[in-house]
C-alpha atoms as a PDB file:
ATOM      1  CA  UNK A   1     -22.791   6.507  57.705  1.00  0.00           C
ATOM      2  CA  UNK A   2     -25.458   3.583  57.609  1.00  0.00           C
ATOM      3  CA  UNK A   3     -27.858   6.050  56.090  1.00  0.00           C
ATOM      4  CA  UNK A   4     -25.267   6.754  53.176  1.00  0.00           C
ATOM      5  CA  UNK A   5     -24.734   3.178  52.545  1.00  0.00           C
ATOM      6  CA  UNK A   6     -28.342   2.613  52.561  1.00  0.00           C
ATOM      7  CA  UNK A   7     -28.770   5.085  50.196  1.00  0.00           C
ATOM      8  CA  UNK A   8     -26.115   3.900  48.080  1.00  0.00           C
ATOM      9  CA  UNK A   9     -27.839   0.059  48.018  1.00  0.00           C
ATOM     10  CA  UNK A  10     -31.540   2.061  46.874  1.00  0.00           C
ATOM     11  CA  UNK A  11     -29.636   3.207  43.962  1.00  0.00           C
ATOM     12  CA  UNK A  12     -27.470   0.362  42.775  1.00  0.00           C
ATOM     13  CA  UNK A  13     -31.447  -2.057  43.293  1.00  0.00           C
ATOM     14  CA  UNK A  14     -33.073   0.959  41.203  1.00  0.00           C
ATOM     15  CA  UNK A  15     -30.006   1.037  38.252  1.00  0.00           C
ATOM     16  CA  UNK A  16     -30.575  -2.862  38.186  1.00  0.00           C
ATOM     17  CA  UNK A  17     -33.976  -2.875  37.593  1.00  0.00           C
ATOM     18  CA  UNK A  18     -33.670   0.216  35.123  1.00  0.00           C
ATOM     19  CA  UNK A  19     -31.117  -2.214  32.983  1.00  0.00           C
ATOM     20  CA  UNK A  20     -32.654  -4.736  33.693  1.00  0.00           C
ATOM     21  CA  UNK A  21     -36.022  -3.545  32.555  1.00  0.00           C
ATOM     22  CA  UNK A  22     -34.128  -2.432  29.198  1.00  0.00           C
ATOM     23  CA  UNK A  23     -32.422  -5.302  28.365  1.00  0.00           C
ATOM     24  CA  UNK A  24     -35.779  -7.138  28.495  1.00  0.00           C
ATOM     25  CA  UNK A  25     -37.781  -5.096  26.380  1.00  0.00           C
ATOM     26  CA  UNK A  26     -34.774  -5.207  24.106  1.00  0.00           C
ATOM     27  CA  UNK A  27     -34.952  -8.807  23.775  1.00  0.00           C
ATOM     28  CA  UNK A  28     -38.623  -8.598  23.672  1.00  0.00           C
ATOM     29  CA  UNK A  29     -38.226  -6.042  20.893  1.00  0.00           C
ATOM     30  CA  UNK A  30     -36.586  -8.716  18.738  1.00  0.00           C
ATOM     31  CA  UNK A  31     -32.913  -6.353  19.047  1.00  0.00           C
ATOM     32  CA  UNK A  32     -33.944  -4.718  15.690  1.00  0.00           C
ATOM     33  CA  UNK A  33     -31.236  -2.032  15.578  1.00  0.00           C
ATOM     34  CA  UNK A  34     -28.642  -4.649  16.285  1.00  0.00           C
ATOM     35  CA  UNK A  35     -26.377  -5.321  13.183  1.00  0.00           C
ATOM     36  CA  UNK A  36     -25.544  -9.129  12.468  1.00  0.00           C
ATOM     37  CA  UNK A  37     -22.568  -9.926  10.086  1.00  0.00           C
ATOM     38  CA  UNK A  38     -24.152 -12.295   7.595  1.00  0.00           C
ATOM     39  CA  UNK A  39     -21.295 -14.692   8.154  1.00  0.00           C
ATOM     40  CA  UNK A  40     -21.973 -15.519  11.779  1.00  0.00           C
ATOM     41  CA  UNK A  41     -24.758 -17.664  12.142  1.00  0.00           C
ATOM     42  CA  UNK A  42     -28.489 -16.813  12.676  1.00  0.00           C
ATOM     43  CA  UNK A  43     -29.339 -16.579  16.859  1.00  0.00           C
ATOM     44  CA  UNK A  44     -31.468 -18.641  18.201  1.00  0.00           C
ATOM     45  CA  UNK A  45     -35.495 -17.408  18.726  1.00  0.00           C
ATOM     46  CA  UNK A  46     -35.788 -15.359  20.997  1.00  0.00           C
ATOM     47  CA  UNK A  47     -39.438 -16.147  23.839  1.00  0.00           C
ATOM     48  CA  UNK A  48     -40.484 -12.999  23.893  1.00  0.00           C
ATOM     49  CA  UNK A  49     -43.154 -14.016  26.395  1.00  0.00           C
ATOM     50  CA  UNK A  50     -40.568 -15.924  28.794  1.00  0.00           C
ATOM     51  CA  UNK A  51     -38.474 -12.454  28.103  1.00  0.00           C
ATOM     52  CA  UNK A  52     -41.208 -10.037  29.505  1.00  0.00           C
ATOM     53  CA  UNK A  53     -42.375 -12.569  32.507  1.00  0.00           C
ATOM     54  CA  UNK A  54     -38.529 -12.580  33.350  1.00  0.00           C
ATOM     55  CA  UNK A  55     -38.128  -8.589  32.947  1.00  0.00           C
ATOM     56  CA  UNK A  56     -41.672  -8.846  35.028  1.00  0.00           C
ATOM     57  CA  UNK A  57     -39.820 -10.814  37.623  1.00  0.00           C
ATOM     58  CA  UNK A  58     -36.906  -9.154  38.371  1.00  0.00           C
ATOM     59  CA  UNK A  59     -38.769  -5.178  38.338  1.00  0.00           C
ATOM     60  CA  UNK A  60     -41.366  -6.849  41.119  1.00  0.00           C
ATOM     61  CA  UNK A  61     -38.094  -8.079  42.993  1.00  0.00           C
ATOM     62  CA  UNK A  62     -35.834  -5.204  42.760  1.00  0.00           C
ATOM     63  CA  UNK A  63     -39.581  -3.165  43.862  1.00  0.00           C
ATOM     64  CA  UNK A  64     -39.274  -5.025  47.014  1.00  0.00           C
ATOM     65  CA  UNK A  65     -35.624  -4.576  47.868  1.00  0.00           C
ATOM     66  CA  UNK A  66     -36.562  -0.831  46.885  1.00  0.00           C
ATOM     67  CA  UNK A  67     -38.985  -0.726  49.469  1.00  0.00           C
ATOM     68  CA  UNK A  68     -36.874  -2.547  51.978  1.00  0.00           C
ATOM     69  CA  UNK A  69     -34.300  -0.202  51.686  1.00  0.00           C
ATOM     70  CA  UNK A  70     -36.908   3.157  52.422  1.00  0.00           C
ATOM     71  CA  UNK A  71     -38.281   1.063  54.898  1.00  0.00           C
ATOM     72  CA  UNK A  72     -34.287   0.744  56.541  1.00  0.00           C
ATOM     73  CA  UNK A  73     -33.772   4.528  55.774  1.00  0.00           C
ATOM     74  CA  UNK A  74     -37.044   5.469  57.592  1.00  0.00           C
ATOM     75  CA  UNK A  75     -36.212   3.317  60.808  1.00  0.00           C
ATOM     76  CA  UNK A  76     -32.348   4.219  60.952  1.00  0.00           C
ATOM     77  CA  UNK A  77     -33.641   7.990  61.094  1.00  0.00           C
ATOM     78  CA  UNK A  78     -36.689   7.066  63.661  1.00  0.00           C
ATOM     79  CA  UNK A  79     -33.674   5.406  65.602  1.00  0.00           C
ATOM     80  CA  UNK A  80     -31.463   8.724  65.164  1.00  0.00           C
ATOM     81  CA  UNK A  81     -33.811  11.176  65.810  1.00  0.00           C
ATOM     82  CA  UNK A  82     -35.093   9.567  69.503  1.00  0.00           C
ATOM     83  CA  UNK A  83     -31.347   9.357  70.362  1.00  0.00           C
ATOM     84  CA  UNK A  84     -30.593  12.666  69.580  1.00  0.00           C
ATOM     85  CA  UNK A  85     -33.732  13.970  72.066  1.00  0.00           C
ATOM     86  CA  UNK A  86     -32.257  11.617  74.620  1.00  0.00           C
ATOM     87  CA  UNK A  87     -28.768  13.101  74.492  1.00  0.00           C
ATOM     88  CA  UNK A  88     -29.633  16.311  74.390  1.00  0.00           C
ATOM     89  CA  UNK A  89     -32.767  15.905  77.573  1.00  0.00           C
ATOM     90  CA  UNK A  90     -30.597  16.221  81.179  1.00  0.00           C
ATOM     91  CA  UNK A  91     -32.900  13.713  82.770  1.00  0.00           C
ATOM     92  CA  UNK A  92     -31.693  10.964  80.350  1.00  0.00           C
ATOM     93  CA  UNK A  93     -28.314   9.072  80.224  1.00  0.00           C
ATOM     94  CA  UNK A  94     -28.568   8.449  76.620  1.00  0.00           C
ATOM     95  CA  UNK A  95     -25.750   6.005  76.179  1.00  0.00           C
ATOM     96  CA  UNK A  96     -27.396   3.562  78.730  1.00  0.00           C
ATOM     97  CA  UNK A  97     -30.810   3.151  76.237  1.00  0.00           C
ATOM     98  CA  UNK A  98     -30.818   1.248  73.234  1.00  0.00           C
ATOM     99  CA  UNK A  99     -33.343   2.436  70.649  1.00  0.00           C
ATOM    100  CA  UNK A 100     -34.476  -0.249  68.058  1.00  0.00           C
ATOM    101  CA  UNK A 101     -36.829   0.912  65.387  1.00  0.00           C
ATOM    102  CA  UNK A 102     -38.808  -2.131  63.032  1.00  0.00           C
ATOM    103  CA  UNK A 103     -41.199  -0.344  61.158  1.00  0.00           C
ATOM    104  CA  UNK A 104     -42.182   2.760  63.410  1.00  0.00           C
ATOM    105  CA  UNK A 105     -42.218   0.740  66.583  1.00  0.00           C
ATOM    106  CA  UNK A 106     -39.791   1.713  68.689  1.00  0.00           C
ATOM    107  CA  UNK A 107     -38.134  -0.741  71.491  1.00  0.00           C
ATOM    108  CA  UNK A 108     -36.508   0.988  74.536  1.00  0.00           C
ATOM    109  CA  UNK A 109     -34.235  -1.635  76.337  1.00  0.00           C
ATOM    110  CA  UNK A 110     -31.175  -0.620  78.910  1.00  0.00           C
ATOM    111  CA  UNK A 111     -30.918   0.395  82.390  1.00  0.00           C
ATOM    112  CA  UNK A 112     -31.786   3.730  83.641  1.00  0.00           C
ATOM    113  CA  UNK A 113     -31.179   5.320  87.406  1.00  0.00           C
ATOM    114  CA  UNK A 114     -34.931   6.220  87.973  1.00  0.00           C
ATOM    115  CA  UNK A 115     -38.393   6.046  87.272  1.00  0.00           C
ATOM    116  CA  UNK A 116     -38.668   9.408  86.325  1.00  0.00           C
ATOM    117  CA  UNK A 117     -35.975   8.848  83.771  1.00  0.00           C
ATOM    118  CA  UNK A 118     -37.908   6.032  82.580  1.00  0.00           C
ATOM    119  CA  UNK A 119     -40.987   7.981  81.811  1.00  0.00           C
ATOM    120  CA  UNK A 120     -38.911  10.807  79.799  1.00  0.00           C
ATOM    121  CA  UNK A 121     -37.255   8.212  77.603  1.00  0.00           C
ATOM    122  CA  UNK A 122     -40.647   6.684  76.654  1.00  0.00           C
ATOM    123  CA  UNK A 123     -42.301  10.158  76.480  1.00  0.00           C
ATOM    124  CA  UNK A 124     -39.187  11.252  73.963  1.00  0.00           C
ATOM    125  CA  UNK A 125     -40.093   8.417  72.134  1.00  0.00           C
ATOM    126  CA  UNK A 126     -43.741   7.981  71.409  1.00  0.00           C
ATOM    127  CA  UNK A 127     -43.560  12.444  70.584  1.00  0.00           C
ATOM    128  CA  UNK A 128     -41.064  11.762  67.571  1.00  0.00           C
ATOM    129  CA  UNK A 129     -42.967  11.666  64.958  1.00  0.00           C
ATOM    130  CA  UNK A 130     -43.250   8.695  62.422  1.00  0.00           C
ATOM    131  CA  UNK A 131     -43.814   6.481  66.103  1.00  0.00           C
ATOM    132  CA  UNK A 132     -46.651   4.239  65.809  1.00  0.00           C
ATOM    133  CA  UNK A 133     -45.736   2.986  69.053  1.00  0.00           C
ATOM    134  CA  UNK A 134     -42.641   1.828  71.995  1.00  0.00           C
ATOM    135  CA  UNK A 135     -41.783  -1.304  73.767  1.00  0.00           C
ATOM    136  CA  UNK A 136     -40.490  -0.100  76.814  1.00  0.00           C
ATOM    137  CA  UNK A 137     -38.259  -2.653  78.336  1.00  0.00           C
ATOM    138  CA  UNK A 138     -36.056  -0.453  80.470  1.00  0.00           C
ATOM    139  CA  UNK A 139     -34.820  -1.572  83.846  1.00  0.00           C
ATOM    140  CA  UNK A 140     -34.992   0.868  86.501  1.00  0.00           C
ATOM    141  CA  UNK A 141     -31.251   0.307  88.712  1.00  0.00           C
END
């Protein structure tokens, strides 16, 4: 579900910066194949250089939010995969761990009923790959 939405978000920041990309460089263009009814009044000038630092602006933001979103994607599926390997290992009582993921670190927190249990959480954590490392703040009950 969170993984759709996020998806959803990377392509409504990459249609943005697609129009609004376009729209610059149209204005930057001058808007040749525009037609203008010779009764309306002449538009103003058009900065051309304020134009392209402003289409400039907004592709280097909507980059960002692009990369914020991967970044989101990556984590939430990080966070799904170590859950999965925790529900499906015996030893662990999956629903009693909470798995955080900021980028590839992974923070264990919850209670678990041993140390051995303890040791297979972490374990199932730092062998998914994409890991770069885990925080293990479990309490053993």
């Amino acid at each position: 579900m969170i993984r759709a939405f996020l998806k959803l978000v990377l392509l409504v920041v990459i249609l943005a910066a697609a129009a609004a990309f376009f729209l610059g460089y149209r204005i930057a263009d001058g808007g040749d194949d525009i037609d203008v009814v010779a009764a309306e009044p002449a538009a103003p000038a058009v900065n051309t250089q304020k134009a392209r630092e402003a289409g400039a602006k907004v592709g280097e933001t909507v980059a960002v939010g692009a990369a914020q979103a991967q970044d989101a994607l990556t984590d939430g599926a990080l966070t799904a995969k170590i859950k999965s390997k925790m529900a499906l290992d015996d030893t662990v009582k999956a629903l009693s761990i909470d798995v955080d993921t900021d980028s590839g670190v992974v923070t264990l927190s919850g209670t678990v009923h041993s140390q051995a249990e303890r040791a297979k959480a972490v374990q199932l954590a730092k062998e998914t790959a994409g890991v770069t490392s885990v925080v293990d703040r479990l309490v053993v009950r």
